[in-house]
Structures are given as C-alpha cells and as structure tokens.
PDB file of N, CA and C in Angstrom:
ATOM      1  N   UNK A   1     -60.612-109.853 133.222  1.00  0.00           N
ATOM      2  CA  UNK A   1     -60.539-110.836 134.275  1.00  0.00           C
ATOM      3  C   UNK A   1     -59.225-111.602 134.223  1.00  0.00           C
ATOM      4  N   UNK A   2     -58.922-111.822 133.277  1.00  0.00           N
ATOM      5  CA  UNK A   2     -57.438-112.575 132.982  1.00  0.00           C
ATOM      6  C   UNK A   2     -56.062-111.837 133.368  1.00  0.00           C
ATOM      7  N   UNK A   3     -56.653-110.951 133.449  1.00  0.00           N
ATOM      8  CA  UNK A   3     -55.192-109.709 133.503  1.00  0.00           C
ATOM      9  C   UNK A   3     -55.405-109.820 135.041  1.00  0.00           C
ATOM     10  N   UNK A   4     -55.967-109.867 136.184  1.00  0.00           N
ATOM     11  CA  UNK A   4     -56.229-109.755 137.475  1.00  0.00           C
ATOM     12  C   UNK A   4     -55.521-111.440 137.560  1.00  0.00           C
ATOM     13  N   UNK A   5     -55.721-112.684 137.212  1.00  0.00           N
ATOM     14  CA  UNK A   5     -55.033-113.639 137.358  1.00  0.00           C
ATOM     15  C   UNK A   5     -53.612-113.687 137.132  1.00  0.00           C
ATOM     16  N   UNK A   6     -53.271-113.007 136.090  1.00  0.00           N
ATOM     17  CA  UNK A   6     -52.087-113.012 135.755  1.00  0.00           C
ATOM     18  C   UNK A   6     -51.240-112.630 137.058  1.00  0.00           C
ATOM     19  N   UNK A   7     -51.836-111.022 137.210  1.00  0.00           N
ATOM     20  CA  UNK A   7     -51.310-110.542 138.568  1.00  0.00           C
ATOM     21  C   UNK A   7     -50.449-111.079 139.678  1.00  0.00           C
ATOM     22  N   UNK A   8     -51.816-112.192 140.171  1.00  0.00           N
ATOM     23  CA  UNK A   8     -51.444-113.083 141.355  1.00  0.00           C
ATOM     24  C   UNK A   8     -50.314-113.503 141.053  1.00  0.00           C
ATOM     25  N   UNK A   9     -49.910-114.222 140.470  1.00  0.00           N
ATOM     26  CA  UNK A   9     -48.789-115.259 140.020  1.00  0.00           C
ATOM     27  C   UNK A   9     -47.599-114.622 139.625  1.00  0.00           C
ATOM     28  N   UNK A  10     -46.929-114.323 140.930  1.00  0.00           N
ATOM     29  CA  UNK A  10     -45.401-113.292 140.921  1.00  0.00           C
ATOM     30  C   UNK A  10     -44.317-114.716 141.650  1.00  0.00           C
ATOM     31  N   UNK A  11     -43.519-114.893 140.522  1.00  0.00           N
ATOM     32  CA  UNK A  11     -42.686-115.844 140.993  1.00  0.00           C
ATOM     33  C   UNK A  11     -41.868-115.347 142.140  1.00  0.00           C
ATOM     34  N   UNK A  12     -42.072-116.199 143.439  1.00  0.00           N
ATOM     35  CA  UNK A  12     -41.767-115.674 144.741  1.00  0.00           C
ATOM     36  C   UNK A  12     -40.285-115.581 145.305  1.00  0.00           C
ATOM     37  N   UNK A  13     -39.311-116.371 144.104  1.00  0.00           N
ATOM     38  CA  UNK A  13     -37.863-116.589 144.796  1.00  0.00           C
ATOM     39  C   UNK A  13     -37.087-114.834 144.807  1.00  0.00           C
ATOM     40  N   UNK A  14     -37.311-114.241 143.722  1.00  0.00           N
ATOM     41  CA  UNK A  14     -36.843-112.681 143.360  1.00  0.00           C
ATOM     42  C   UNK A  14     -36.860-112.009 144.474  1.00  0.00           C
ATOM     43  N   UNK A  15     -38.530-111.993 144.989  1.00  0.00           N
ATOM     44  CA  UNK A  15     -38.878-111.683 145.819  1.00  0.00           C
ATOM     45  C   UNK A  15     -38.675-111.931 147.047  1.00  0.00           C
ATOM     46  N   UNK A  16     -38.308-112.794 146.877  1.00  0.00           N
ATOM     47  CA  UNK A  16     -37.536-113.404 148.546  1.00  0.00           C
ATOM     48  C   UNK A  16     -36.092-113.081 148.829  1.00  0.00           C
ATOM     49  N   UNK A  17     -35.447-113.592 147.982  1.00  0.00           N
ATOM     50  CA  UNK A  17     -34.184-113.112 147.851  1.00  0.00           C
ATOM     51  C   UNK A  17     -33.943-111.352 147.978  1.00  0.00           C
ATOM     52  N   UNK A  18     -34.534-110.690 147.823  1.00  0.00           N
ATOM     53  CA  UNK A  18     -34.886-109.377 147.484  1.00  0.00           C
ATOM     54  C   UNK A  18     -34.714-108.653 149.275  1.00  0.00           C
ATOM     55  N   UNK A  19     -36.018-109.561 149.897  1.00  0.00           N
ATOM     56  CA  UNK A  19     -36.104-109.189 150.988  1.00  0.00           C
ATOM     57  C   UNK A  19     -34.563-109.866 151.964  1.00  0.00           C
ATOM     58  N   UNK A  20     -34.313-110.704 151.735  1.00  0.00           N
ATOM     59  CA  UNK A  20     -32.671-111.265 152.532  1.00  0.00           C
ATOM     60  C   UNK A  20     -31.705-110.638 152.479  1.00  0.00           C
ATOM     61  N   UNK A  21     -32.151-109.822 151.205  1.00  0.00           N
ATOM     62  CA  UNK A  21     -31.079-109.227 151.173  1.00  0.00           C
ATOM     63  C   UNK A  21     -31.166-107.870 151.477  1.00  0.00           C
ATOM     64  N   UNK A  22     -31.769-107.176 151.701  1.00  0.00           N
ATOM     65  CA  UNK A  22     -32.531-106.002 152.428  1.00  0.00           C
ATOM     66  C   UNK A  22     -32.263-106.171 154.259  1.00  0.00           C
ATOM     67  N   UNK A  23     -32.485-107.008 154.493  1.00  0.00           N
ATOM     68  CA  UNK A  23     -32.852-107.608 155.719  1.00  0.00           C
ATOM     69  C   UNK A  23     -30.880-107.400 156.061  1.00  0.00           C
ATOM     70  N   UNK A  24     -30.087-108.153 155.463  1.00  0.00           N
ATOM     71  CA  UNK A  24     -28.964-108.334 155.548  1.00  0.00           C
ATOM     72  C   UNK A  24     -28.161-107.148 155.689  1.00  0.00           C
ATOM     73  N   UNK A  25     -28.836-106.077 154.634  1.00  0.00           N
ATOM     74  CA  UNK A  25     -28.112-104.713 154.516  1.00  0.00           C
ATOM     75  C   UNK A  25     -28.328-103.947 155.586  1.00  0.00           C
ATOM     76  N   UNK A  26     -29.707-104.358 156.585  1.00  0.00           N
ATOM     77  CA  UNK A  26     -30.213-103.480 157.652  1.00  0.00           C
ATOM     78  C   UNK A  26     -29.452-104.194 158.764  1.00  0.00           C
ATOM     79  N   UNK A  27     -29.071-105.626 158.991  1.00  0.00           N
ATOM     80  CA  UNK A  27     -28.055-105.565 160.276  1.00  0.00           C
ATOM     81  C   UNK A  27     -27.596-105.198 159.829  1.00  0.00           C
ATOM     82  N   UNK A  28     -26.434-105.106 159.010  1.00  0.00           N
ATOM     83  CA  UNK A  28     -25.122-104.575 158.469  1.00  0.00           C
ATOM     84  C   UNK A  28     -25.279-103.213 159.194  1.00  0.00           C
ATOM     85  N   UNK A  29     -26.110-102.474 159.130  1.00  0.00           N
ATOM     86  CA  UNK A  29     -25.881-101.149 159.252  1.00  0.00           C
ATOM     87  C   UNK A  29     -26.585-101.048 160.613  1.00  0.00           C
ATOM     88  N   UNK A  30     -27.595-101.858 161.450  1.00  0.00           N
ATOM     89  CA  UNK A  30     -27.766-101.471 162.568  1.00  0.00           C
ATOM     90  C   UNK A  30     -26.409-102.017 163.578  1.00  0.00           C
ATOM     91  N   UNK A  31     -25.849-102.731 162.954  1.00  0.00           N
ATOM     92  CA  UNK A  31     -24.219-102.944 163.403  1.00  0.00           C
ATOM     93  C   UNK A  31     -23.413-102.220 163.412  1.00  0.00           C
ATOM     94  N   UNK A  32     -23.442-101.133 162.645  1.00  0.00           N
ATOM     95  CA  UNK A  32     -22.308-100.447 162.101  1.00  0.00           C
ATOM     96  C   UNK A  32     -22.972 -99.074 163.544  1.00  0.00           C
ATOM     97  N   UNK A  33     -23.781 -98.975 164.085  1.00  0.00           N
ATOM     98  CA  UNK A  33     -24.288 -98.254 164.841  1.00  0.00           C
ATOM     99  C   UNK A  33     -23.913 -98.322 166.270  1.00  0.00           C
ATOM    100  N   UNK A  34     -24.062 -99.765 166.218  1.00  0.00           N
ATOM    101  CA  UNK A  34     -23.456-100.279 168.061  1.00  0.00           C
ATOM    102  C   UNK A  34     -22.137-100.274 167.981  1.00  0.00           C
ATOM    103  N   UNK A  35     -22.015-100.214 169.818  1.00  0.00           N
ATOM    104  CA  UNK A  35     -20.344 -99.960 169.638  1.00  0.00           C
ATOM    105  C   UNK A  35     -19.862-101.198 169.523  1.00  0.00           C
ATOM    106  N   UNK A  36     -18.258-100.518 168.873  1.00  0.00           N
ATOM    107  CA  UNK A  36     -17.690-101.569 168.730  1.00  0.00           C
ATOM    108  C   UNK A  36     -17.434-103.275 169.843  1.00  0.00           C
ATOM    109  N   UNK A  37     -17.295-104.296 169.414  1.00  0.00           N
ATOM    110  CA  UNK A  37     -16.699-105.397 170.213  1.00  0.00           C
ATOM    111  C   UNK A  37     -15.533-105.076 169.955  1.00  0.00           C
ATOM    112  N   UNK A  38     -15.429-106.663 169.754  1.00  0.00           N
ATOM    113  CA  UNK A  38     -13.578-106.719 170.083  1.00  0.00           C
ATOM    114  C   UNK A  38     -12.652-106.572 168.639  1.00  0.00           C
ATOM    115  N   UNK A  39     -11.604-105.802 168.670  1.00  0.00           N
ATOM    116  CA  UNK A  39     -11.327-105.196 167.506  1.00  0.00           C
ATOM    117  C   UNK A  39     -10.491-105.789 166.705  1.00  0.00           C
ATOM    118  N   UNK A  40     -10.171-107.370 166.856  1.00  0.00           N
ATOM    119  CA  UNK A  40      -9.960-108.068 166.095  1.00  0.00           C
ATOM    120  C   UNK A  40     -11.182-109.345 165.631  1.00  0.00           C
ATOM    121  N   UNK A  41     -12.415-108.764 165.326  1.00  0.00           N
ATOM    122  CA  UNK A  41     -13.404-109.653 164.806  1.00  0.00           C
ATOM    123  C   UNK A  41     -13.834-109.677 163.638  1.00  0.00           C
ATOM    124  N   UNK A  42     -13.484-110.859 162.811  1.00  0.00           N
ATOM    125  CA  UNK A  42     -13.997-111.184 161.659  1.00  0.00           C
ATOM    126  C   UNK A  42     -15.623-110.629 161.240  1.00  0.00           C
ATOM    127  N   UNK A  43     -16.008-110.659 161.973  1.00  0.00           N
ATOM    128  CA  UNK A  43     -18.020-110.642 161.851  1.00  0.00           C
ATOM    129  C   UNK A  43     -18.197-109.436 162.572  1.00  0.00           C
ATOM    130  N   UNK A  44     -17.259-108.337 162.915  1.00  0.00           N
ATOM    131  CA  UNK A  44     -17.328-107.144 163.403  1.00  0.00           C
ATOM    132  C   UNK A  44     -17.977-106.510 162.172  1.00  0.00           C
ATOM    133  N   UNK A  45     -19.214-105.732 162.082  1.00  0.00           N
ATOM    134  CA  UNK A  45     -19.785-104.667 160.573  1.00  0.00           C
ATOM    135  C   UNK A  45     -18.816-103.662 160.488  1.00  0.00           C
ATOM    136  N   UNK A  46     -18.547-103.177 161.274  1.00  0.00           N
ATOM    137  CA  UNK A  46     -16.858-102.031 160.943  1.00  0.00           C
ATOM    138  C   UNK A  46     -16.251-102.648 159.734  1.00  0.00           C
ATOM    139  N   UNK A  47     -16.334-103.464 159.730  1.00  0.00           N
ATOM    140  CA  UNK A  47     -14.948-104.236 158.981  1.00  0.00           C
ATOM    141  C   UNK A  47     -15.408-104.305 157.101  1.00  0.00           C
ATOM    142  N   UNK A  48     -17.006-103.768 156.884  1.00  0.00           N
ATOM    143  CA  UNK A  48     -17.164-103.451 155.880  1.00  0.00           C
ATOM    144  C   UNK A  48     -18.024-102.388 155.788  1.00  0.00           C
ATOM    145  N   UNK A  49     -17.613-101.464 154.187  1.00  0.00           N
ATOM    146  CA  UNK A  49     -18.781-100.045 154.110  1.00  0.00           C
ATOM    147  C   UNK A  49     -20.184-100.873 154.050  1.00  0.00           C
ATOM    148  N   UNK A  50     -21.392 -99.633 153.644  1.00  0.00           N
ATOM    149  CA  UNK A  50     -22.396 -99.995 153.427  1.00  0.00           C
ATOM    150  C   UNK A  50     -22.879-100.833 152.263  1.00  0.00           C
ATOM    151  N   UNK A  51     -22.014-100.700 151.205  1.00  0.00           N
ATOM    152  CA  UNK A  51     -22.081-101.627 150.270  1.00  0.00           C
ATOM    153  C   UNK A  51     -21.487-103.026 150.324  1.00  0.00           C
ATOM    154  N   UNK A  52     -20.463-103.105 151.572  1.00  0.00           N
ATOM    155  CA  UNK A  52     -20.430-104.705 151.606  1.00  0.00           C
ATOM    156  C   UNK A  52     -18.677-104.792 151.247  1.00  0.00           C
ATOM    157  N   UNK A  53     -18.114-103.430 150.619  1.00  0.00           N
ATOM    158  CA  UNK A  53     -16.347-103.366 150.794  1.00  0.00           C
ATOM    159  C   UNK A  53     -16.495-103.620 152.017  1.00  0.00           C
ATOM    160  N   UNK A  54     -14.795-103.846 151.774  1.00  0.00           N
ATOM    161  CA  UNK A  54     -13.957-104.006 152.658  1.00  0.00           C
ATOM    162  C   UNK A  54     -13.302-102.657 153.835  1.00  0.00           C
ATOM    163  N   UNK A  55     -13.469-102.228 154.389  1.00  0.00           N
ATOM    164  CA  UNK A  55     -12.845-101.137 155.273  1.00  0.00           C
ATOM    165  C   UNK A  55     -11.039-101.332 155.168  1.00  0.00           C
ATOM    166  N   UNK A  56     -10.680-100.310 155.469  1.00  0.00           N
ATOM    167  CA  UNK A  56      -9.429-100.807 156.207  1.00  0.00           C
ATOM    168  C   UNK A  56      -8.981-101.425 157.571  1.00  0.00           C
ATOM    169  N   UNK A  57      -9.792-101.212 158.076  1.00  0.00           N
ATOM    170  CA  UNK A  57     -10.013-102.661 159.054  1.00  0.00           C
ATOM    171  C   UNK A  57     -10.394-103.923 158.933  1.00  0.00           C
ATOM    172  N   UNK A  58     -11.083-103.627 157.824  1.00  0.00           N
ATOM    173  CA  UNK A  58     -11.392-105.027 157.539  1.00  0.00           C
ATOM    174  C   UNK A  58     -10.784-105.596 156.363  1.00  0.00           C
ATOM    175  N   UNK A  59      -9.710-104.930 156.084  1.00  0.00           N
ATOM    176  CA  UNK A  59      -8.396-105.683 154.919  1.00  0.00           C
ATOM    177  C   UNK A  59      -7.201-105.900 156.016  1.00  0.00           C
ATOM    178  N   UNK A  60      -7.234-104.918 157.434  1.00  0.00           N
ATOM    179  CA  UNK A  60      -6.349-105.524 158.194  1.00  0.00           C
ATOM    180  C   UNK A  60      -6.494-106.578 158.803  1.00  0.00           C
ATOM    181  N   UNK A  61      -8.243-106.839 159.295  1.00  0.00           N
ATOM    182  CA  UNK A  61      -8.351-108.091 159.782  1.00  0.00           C
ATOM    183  C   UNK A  61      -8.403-109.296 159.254  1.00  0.00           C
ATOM    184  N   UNK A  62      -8.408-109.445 157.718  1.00  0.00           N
ATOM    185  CA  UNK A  62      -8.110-110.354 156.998  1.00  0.00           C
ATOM    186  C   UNK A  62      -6.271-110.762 157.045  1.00  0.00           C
ATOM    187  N   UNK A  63      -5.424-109.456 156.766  1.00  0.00           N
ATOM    188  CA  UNK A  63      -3.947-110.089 157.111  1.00  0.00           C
ATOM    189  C   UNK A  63      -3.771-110.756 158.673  1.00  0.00           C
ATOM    190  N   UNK A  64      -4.601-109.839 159.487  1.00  0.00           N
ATOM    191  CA  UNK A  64      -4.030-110.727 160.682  1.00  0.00           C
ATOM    192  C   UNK A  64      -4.424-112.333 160.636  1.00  0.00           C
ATOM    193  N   UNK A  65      -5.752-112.209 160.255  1.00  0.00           N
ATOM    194  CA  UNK A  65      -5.995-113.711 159.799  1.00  0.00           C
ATOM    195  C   UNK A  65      -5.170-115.152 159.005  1.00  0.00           C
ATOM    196  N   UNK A  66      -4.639-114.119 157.925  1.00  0.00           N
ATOM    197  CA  UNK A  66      -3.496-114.124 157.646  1.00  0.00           C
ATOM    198  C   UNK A  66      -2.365-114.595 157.866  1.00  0.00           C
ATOM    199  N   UNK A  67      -1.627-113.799 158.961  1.00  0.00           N
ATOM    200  CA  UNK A  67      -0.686-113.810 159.532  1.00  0.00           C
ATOM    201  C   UNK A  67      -1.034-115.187 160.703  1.00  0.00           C
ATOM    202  N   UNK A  68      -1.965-115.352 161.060  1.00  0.00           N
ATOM    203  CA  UNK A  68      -2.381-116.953 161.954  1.00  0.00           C
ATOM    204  C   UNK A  68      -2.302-117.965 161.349  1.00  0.00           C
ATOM    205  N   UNK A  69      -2.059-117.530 159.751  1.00  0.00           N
ATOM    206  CA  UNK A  69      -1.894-119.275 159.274  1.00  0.00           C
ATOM    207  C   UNK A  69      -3.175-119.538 158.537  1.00  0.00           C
ATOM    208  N   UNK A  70      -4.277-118.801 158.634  1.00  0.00           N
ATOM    209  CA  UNK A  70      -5.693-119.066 158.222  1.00  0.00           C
ATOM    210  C   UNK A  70      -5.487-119.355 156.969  1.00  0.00           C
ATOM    211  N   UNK A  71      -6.424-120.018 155.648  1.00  0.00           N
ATOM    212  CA  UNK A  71      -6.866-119.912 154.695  1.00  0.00           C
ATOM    213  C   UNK A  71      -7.115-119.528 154.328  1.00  0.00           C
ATOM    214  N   UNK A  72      -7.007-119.107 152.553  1.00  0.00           N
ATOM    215  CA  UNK A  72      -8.018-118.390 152.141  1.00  0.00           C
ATOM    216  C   UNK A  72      -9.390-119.040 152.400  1.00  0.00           C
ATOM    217  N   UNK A  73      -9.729-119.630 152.011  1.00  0.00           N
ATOM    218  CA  UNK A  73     -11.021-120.255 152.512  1.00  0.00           C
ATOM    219  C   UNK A  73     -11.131-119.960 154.013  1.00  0.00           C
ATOM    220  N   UNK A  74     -10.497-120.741 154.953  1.00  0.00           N
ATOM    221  CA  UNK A  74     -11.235-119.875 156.210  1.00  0.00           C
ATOM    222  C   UNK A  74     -11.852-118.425 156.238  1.00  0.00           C
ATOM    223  N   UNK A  75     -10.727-117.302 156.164  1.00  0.00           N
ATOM    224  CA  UNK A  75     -10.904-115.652 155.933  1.00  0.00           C
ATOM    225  C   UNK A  75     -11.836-115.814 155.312  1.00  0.00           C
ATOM    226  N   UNK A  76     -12.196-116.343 153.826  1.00  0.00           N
ATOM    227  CA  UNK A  76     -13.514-116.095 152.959  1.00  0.00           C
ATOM    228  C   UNK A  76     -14.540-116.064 153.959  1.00  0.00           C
ATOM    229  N   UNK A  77     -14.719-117.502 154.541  1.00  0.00           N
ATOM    230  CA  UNK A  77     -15.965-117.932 155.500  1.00  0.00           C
ATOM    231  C   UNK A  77     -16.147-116.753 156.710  1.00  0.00           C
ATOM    232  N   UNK A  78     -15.184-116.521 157.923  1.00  0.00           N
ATOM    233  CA  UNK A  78     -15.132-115.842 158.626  1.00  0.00           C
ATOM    234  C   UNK A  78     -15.733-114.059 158.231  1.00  0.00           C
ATOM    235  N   UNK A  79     -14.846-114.080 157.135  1.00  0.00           N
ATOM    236  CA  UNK A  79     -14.965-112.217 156.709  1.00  0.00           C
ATOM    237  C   UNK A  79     -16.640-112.247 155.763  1.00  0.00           C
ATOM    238  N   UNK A  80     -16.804-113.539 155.349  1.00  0.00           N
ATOM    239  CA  UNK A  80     -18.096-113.352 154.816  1.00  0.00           C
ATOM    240  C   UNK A  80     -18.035-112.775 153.558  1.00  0.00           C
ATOM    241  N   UNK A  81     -16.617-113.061 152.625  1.00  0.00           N
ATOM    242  CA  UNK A  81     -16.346-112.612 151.687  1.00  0.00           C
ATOM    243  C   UNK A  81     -16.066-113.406 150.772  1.00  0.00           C
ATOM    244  N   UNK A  82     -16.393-113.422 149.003  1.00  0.00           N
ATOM    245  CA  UNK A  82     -15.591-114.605 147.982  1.00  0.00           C
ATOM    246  C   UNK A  82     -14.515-114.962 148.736  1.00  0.00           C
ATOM    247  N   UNK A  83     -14.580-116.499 148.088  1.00  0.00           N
ATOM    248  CA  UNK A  83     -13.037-116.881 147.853  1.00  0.00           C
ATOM    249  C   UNK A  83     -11.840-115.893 146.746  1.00  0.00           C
ATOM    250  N   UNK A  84     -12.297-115.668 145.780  1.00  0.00           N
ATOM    251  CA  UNK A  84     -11.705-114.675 145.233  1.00  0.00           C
ATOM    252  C   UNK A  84     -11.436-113.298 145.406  1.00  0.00           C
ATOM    253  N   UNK A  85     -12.342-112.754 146.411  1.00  0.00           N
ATOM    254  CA  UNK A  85     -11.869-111.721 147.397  1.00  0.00           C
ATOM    255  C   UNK A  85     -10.840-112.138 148.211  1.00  0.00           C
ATOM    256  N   UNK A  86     -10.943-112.953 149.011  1.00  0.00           N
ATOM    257  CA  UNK A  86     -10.128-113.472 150.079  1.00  0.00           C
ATOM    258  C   UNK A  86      -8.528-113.829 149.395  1.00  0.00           C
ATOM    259  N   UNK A  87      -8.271-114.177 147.907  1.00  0.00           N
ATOM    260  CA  UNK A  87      -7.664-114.715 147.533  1.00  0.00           C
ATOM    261  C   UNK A  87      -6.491-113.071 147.138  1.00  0.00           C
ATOM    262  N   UNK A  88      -7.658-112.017 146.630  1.00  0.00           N
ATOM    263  CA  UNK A  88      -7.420-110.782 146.360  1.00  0.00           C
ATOM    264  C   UNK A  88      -6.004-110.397 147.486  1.00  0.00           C
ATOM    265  N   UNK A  89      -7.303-110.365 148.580  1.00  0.00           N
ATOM    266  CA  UNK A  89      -6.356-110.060 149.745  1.00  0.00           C
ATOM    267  C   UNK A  89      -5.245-110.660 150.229  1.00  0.00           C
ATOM    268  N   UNK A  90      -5.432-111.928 150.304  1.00  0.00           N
ATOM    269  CA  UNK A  90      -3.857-112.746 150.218  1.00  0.00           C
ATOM    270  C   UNK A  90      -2.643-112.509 149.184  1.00  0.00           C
ATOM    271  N   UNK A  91      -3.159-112.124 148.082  1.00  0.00           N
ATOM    272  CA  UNK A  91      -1.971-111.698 147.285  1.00  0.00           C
ATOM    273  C   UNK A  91      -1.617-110.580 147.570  1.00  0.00           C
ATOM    274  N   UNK A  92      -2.316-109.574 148.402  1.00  0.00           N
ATOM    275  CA  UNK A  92      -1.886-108.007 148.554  1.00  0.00           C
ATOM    276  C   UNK A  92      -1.219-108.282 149.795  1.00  0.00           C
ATOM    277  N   UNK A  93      -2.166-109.144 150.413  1.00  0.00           N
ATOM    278  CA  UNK A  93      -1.110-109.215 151.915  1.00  0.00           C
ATOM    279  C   UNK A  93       0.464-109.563 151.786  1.00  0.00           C
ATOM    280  N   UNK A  94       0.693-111.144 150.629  1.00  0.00           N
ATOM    281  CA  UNK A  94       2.079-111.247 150.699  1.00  0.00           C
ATOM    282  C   UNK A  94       3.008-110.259 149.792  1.00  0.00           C
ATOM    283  N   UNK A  95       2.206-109.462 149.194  1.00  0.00           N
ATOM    284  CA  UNK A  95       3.436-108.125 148.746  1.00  0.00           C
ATOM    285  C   UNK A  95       3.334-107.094 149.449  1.00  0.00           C
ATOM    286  N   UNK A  96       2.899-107.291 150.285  1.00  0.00           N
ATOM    287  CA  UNK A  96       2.799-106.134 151.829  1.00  0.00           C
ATOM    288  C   UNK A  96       3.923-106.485 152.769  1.00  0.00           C
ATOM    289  N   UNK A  97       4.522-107.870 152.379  1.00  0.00           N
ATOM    290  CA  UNK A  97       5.629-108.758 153.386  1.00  0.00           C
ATOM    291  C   UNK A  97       5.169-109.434 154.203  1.00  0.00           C
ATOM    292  N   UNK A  98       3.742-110.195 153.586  1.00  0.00           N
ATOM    293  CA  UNK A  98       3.335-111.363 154.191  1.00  0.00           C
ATOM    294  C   UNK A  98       3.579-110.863 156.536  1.00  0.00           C
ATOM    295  N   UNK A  99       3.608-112.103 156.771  1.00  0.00           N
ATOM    296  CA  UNK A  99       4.063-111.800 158.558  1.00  0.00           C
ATOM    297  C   UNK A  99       4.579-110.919 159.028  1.00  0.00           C
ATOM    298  N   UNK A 100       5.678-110.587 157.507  1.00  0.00           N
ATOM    299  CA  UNK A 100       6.790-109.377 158.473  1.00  0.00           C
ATOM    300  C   UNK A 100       6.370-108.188 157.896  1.00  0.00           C
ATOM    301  N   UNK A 101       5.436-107.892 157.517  1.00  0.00           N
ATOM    302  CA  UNK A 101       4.566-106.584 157.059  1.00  0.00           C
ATOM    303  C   UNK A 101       4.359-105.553 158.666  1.00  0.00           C
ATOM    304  N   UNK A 102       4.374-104.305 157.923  1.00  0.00           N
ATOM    305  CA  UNK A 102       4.121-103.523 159.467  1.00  0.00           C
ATOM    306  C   UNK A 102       2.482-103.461 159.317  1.00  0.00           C
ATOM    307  N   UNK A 103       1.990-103.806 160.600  1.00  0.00           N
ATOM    308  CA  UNK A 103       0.981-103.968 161.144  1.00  0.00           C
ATOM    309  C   UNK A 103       0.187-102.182 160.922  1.00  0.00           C
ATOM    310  N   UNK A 104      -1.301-102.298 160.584  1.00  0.00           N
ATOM    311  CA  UNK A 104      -2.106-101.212 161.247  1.00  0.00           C
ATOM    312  C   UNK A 104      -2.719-101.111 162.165  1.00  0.00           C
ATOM    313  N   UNK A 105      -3.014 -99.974 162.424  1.00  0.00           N
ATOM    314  CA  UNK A 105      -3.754-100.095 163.875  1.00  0.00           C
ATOM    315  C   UNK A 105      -4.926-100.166 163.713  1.00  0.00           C
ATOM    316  N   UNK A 106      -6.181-100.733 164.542  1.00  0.00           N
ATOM    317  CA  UNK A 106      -7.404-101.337 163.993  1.00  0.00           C
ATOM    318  C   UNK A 106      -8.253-100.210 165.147  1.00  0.00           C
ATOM    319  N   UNK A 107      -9.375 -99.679 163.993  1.00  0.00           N
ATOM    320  CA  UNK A 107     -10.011 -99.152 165.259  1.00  0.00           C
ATOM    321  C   UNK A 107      -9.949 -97.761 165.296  1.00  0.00           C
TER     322      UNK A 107
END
C-alpha cells in the first residue's frame, strides 16, 4: 500500500518543464514547415536547426543586427539566444569586418 502512495507524489516542476520544452521544440519545427516571412526576421524558425543552432541565416541575421547598432543583449533577446551566444557571434562578426564585412545572402 505504501509503494502505491509513494507513486502519486512525482515532483511536478521536471515534469512541466519537460513538457515546455517539448511544446517549444514542436513550434520550432511546425515553423520550420510554413513558408517563409520576411527574410530578415529575428523570430523567423529558419534561422535555427532542430536542435536550437544557429543556421547560417541565422548567424547572418544576427550580423545584420549587428550591423544596426543592436546589442548584444538586444540580438540575445530578439534571436532567443544566450548572451554568451550572442556575444560568440559578435566577436565572429567583428573579425568578419564588423559593417564592412561582405554580406550573405539570406534565404
């Protein structure tokens, strides 16, 4: 009888978290299905694989971000990525030649 009580009592945050993040991975990818918007969007799913990298679109849309003057902190927020990602990318961007870097094509 004790072993059936025990049962019940599944600490629920694991479990929750578990499902958000499940939930999260399935837009991600019912996104990655519809067509594209507009092809400079931060919150575009193109812009990362299924695991949550970065695409090459979505390391270009961080320089263009970039290139506007943004923050790392903004890009973080926008791209939905660490600050230490974002920070990643800012250092690759300015040995890429920062503004005067040649542009990719997105898309």
């Amino acid at each position: 009888m004790a072993a059936k009580q025990q049962a019940h009592h599944i600490d629920p945050k694991p479990v929750l978290e578990l499902i958000a993040s499940i939930e999260a991975d399935l837009a991600r990818l019912k996104g990655m299905l519809e067509p594209q918007t507009e092809q400079f969007d931060p919150a575009n799913p193109h812009n990362k694989t299924c695991d949550g990298k970065l695409t090459p679109d979505g390391v270009e849309c961080c320089y263009r971000m970039f290139d506007e003057g943004k923050s790392r902190y903004s890009v973080s927020q926008a791209m939905k990525i660490s600050f230490a990602a974002a920070t990643h990318r800012f250092n690759a961007w300015r040995k890429a030649g920062g503004e005067k870097r040649v542009r990719s094509l997105m898309g």
